[in-house]
C-alpha atoms as a PDB file:
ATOM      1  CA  UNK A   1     -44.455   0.070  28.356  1.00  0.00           C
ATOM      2  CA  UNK A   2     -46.791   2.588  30.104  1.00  0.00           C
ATOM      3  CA  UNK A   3     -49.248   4.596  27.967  1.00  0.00           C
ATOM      4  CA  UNK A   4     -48.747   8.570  28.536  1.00  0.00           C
ATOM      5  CA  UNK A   5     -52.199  10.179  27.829  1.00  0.00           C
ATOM      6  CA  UNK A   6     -52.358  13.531  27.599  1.00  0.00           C
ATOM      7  CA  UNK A   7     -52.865  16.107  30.763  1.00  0.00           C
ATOM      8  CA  UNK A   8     -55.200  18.274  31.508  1.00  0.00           C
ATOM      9  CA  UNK A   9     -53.003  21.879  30.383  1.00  0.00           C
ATOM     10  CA  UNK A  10     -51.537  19.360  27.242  1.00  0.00           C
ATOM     11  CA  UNK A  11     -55.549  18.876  26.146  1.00  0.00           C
ATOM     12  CA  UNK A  12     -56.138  22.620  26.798  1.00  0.00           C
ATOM     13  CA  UNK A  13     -52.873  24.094  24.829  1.00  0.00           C
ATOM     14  CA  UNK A  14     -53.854  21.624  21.788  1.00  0.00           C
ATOM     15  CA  UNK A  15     -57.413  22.721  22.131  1.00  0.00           C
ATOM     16  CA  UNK A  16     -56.417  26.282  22.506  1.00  0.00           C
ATOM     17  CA  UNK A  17     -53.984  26.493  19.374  1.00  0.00           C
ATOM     18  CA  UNK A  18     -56.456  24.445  16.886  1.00  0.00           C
ATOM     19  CA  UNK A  19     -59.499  26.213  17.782  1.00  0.00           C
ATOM     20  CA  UNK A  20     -58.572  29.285  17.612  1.00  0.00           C
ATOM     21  CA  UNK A  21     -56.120  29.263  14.536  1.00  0.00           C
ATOM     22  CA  UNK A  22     -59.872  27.222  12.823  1.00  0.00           C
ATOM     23  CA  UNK A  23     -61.540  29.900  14.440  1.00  0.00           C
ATOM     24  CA  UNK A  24     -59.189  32.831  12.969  1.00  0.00           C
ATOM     25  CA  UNK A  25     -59.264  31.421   9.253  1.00  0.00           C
ATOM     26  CA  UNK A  26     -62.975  30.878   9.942  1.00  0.00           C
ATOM     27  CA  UNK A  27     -63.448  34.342  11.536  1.00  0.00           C
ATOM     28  CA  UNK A  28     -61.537  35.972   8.083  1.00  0.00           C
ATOM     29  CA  UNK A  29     -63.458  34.336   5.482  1.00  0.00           C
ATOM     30  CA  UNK A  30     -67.057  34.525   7.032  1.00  0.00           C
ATOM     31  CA  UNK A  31     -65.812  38.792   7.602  1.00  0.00           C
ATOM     32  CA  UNK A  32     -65.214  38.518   4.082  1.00  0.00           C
ATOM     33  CA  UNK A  33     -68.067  37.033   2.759  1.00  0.00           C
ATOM     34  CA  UNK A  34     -70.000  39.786   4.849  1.00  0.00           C
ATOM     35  CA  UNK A  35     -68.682  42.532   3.578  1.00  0.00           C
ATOM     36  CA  UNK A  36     -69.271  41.534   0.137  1.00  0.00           C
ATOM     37  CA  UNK A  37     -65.866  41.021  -0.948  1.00  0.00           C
ATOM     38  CA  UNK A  38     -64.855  39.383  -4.152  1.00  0.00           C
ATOM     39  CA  UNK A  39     -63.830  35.818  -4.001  1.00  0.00           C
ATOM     40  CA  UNK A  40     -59.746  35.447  -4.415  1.00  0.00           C
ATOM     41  CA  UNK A  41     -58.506  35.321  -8.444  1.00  0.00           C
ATOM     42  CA  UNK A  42     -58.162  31.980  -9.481  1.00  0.00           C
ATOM     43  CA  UNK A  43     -54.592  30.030  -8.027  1.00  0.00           C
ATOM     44  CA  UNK A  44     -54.947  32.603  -4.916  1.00  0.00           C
ATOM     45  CA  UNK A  45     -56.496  29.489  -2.993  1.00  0.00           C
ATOM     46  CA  UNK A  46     -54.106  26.840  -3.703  1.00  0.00           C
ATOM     47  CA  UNK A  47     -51.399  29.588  -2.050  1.00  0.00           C
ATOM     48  CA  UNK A  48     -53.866  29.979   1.154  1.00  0.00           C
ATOM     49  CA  UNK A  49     -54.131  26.480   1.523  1.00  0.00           C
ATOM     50  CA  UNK A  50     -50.468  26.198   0.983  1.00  0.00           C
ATOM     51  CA  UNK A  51     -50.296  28.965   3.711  1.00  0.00           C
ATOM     52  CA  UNK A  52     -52.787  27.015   6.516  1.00  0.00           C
ATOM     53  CA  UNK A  53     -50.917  23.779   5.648  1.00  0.00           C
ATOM     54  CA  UNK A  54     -47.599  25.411   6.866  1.00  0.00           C
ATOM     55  CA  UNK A  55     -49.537  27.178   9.912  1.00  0.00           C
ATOM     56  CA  UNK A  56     -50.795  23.708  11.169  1.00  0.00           C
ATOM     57  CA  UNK A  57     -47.615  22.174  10.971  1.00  0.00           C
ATOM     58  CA  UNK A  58     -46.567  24.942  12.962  1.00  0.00           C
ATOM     59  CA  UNK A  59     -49.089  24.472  15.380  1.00  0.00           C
ATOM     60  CA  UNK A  60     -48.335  20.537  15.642  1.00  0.00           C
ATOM     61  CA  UNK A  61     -45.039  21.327  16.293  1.00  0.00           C
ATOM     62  CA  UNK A  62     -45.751  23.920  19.347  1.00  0.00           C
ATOM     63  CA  UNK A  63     -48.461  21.256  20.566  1.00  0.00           C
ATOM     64  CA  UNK A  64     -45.337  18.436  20.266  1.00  0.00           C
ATOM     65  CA  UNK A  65     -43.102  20.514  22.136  1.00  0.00           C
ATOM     66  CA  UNK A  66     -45.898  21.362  24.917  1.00  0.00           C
ATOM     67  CA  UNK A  67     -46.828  17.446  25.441  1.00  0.00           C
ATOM     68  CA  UNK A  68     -43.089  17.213  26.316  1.00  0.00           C
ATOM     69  CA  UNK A  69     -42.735  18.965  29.512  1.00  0.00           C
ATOM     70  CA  UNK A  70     -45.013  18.784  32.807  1.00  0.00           C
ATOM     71  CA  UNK A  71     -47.497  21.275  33.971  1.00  0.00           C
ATOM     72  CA  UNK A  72     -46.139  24.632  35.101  1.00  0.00           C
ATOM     73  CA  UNK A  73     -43.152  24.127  33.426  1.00  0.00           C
ATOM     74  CA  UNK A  74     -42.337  26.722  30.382  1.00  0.00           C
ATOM     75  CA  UNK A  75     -40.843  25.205  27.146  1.00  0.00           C
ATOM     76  CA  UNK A  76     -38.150  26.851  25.649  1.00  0.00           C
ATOM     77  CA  UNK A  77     -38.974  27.404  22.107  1.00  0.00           C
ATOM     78  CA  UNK A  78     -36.443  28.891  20.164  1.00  0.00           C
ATOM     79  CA  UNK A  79     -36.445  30.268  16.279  1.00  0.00           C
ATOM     80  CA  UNK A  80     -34.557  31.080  14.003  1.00  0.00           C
ATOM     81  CA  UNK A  81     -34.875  33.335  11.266  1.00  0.00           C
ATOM     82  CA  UNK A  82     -32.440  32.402   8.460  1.00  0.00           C
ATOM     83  CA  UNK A  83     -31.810  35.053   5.658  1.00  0.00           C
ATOM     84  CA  UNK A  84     -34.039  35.048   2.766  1.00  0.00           C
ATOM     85  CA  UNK A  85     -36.623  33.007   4.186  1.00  0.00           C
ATOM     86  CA  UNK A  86     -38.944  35.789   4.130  1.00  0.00           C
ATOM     87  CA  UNK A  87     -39.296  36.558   0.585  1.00  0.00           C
ATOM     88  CA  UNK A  88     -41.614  37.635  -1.756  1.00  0.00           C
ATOM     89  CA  UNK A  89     -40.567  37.301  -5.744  1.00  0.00           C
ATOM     90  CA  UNK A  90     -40.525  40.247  -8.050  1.00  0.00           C
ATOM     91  CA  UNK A  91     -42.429  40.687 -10.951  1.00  0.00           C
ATOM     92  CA  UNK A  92     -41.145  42.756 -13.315  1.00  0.00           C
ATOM     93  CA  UNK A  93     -44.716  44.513 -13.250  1.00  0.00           C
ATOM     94  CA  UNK A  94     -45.038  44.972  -9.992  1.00  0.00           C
ATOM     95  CA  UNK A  95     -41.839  46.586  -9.272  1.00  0.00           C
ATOM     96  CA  UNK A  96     -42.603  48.911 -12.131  1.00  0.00           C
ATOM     97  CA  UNK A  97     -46.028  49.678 -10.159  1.00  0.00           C
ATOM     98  CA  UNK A  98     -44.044  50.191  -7.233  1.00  0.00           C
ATOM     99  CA  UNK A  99     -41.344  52.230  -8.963  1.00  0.00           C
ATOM    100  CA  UNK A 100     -43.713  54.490 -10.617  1.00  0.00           C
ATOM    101  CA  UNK A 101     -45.579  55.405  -7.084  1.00  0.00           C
ATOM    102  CA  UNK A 102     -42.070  56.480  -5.975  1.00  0.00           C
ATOM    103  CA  UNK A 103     -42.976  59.221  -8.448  1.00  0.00           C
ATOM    104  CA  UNK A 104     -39.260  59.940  -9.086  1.00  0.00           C
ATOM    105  CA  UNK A 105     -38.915  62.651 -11.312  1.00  0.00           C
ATOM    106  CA  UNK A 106     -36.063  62.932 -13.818  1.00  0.00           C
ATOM    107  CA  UNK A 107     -35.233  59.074 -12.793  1.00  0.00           C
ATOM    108  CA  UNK A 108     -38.519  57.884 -13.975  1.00  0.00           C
ATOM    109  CA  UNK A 109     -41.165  57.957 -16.318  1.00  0.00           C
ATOM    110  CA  UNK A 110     -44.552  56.320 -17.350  1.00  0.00           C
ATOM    111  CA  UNK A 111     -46.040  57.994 -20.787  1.00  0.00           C
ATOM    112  CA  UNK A 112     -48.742  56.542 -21.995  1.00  0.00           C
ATOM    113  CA  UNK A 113     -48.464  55.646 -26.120  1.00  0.00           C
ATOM    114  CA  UNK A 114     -50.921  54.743 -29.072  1.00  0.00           C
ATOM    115  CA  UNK A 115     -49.369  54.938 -32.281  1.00  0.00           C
ATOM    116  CA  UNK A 116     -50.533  53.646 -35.624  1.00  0.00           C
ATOM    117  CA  UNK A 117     -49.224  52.805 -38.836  1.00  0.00           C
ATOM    118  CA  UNK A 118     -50.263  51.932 -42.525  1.00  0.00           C
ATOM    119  CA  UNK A 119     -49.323  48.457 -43.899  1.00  0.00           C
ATOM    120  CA  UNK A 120     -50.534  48.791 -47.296  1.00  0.00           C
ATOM    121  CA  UNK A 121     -51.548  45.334 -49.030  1.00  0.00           C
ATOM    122  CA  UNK A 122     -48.369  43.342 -50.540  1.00  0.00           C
ATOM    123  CA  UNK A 123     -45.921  44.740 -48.297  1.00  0.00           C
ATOM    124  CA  UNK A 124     -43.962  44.890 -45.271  1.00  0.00           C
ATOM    125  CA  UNK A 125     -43.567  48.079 -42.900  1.00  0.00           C
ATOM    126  CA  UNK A 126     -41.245  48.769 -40.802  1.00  0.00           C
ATOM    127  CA  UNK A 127     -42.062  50.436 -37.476  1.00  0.00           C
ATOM    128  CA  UNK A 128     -39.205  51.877 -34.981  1.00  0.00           C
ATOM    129  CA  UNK A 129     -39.284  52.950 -31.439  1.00  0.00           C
ATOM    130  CA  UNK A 130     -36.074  54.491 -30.448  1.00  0.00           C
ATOM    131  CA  UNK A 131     -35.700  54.947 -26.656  1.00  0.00           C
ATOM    132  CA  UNK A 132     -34.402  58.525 -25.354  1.00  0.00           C
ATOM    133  CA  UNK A 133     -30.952  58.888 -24.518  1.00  0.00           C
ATOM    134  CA  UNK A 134     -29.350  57.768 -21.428  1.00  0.00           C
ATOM    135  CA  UNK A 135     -32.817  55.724 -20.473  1.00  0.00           C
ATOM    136  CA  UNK A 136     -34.197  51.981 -20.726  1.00  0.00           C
ATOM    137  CA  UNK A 137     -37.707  50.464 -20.950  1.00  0.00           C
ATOM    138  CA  UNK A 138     -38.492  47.450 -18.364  1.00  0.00           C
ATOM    139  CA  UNK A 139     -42.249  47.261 -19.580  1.00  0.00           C
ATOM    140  CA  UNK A 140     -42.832  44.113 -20.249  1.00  0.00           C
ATOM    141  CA  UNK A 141     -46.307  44.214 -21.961  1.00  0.00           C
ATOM    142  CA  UNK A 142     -48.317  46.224 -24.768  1.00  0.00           C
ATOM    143  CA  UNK A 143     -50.986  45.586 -27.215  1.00  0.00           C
ATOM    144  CA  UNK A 144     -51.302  45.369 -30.935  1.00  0.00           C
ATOM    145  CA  UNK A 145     -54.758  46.294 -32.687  1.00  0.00           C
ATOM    146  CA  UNK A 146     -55.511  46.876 -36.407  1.00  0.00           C
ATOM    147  CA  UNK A 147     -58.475  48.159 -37.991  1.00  0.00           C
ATOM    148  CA  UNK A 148     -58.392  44.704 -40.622  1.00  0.00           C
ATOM    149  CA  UNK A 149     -57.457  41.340 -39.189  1.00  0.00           C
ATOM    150  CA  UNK A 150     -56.516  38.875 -41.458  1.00  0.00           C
ATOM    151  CA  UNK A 151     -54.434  35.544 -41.606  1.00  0.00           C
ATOM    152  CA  UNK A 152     -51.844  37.003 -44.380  1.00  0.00           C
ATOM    153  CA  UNK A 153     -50.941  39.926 -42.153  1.00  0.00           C
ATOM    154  CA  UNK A 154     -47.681  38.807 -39.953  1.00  0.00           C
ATOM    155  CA  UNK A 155     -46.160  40.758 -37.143  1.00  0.00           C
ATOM    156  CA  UNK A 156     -42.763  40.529 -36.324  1.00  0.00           C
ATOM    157  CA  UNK A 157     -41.401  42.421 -33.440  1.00  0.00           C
ATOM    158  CA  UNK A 158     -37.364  42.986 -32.550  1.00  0.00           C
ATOM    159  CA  UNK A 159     -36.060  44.476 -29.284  1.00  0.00           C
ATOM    160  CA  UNK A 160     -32.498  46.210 -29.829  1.00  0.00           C
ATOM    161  CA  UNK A 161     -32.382  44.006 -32.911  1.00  0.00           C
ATOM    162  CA  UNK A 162     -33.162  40.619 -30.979  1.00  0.00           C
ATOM    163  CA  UNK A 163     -36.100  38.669 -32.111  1.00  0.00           C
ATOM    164  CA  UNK A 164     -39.114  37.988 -29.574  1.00  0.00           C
ATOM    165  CA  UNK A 165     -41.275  36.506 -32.161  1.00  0.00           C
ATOM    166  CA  UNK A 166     -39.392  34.486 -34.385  1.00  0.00           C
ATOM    167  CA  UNK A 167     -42.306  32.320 -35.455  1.00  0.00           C
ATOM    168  CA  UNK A 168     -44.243  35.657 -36.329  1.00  0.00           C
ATOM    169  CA  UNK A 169     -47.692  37.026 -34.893  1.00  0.00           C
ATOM    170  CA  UNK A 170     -50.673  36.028 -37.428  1.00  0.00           C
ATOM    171  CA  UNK A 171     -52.921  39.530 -36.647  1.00  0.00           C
ATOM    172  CA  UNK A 172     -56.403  37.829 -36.326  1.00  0.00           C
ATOM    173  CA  UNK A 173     -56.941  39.761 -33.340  1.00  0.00           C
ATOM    174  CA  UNK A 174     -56.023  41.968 -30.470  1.00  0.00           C
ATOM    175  CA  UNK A 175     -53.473  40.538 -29.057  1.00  0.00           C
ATOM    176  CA  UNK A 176     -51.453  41.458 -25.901  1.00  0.00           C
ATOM    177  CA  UNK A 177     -47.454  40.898 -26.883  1.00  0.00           C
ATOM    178  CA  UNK A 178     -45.049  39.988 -24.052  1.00  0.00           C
ATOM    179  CA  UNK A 179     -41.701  40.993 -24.775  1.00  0.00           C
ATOM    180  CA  UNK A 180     -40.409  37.956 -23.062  1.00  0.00           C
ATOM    181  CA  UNK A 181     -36.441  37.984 -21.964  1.00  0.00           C
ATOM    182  CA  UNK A 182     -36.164  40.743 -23.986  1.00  0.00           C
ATOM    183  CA  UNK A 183     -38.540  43.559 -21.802  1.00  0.00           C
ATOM    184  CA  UNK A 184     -34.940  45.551 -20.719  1.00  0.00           C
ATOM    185  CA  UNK A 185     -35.005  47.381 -23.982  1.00  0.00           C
ATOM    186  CA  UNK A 186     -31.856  49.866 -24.096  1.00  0.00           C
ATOM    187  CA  UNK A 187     -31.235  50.786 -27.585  1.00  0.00           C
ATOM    188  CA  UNK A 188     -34.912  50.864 -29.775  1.00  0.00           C
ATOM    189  CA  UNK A 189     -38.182  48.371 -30.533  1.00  0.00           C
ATOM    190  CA  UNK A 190     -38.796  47.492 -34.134  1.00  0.00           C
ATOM    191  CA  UNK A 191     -42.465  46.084 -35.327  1.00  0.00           C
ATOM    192  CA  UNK A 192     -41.876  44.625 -38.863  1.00  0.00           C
ATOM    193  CA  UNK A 193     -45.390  43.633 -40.411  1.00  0.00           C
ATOM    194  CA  UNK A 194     -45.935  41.724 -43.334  1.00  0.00           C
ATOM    195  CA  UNK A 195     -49.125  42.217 -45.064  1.00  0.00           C
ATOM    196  CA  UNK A 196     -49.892  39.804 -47.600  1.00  0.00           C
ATOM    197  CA  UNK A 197     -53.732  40.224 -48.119  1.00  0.00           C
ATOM    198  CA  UNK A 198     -55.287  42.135 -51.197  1.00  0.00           C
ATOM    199  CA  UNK A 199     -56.452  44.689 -47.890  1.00  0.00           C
ATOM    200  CA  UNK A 200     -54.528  47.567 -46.660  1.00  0.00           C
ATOM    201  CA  UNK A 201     -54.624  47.841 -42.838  1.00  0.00           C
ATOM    202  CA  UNK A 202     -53.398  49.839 -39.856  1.00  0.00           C
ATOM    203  CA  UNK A 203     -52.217  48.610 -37.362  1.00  0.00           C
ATOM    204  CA  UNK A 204     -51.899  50.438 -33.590  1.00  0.00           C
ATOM    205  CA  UNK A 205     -49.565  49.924 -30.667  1.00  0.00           C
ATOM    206  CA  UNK A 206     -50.512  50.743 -27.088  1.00  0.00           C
ATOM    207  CA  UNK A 207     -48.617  50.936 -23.788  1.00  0.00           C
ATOM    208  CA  UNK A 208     -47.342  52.624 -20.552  1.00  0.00           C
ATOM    209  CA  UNK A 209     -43.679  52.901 -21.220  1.00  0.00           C
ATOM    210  CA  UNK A 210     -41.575  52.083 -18.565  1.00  0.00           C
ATOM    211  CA  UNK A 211     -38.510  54.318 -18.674  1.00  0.00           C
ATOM    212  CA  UNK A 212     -35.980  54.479 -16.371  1.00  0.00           C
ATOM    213  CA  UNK A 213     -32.513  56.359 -16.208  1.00  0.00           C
ATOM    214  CA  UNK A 214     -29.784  54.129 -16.969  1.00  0.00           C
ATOM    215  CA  UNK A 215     -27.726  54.771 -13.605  1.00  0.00           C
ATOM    216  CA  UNK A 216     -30.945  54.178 -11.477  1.00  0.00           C
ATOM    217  CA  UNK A 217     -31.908  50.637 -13.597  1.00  0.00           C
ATOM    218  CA  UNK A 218     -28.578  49.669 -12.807  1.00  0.00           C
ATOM    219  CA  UNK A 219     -27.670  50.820  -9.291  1.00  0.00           C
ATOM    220  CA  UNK A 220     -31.816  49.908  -8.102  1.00  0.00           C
ATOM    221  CA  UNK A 221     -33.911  47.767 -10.445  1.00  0.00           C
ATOM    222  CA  UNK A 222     -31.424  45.242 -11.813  1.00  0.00           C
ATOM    223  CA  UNK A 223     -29.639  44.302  -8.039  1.00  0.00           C
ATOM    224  CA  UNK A 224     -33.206  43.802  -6.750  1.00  0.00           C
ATOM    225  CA  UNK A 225     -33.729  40.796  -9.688  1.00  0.00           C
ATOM    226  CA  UNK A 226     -30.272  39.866  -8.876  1.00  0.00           C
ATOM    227  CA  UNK A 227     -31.162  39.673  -5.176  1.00  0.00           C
ATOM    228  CA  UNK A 228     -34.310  38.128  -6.291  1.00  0.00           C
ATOM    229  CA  UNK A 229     -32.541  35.233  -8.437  1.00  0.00           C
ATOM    230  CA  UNK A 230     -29.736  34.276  -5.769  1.00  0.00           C
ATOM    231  CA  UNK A 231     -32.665  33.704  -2.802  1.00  0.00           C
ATOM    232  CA  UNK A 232     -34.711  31.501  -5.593  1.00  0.00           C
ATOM    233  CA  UNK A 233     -31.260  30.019  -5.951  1.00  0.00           C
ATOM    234  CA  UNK A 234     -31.589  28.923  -2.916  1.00  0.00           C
ATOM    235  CA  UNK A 235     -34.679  27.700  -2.262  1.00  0.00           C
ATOM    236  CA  UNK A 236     -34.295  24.980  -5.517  1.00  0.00           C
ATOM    237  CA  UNK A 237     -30.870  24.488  -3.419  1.00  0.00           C
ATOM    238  CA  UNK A 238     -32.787  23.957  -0.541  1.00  0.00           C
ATOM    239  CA  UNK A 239     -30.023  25.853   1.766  1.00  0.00           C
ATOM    240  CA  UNK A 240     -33.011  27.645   3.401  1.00  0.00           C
END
């Protein structure tokens, strides 16, 4: 069997394609540094090196197909561009950042909220957020202050009468509250708190609301996450 080693062109097209994708990535992070910029947030590098794994691959591949053919000749590379294999998922947040710069008025709206509430000692309050008519609330964050924290005071929060903390919410601190599965509120948001220290306290919410006419959540927002859970469907299928 006779040993092929590589040509002349073959050693420059390898050469070309790895030093200069190196030299790219290089060029981009030593432009960064320069200019002071801050370092990626923390799981942002395991997706770049994700991202240079799959562009060296790519590059292997184009140096495979290159080794293949003689010098002078052209090799046909062809690709394919399959639906949904560009695609970004949504977060709930970041389509409401998006919606919101759409600036849609009468579809849309962002008002900002802090509300507080007394929860005398040896009692429990009741708190209620009813939506307006005709809208829902995809915000899927707020937080929950009081001016005493204590491990006798319980929050319990319920989303058009479904519970999102059904363990309860001891109030030692701050504390951010994600409304989970529940964050499509339609109907009203009740905060039911418990306070079973000899201390009287009040107790503040605060959030961006983010409401949204009923027609336009469900003719725009809700068919994007349904678009958004079929293409994840198929990725676990792997029919990509």
């Amino acid at each position: 069997m006779v040993e092929q080693k590589p040509t002349q062109s073959q050693g420059l097209i390898s050469g070309f394609l790895g030093g200069n994708l190196m030299g790219f990535v290089l060029g981009l992070l030593a432009g960064a540094a320069k200019a002071g910029a801050a370092p990626p947030p923390e799981g942002n590098w395991t997706y770049l090196l994700k991202l240079l794994e799959a562009i060296a691959i790519g590059v292997a591949r184009l140096v495979e197909i290159a080794e293949n053919y003689a010098p002078g000749q052209i090799p046909p590379i062809n690709i394919q561009m399959k639906p949904g294999m560009v695609f970004v998922p949504l977060d709930p947040e970041g389509l409401n950042g998006a919606i919101q710069a759409m600036r849609l008025k009468g579809q849309t709206a962002f008002p900002t909220s802090k509300l507080s509430w007394a929860c005398p000692a040896g009692a429990v309050t009741n708190f209620t957020l009813t939506l307006p008519a005709n809208y829902v609330d995809t915000r899927r964050l707020c937080r929950i202050t009081s001016d005493f924290y204590d491990p006798l005071i319980t929050l319990n929060v319920f989303v058009d009468s479904q519970p999102v903390t059904p363990q309860g919410i001891v109030l030692t601190s701050a504390t951010t509250l994600d409304y989970g599965e529940f964050y499509v509120k339609t109907v009203d948001v009740r905060f039911s708190v418990n306070n079973a220290s000899a201390v009287n306290a009040v107790v503040t919410l605060e959030q961006v609301a983010a409401l949204m006419e009923k027609s336009f959540y469900e003719e725009f927002y809700a068919p994007l996450l349904s678009y958004m859970y079929s293409r994840l469907k198929e990725v676990a299928g792997g029919s990509l």
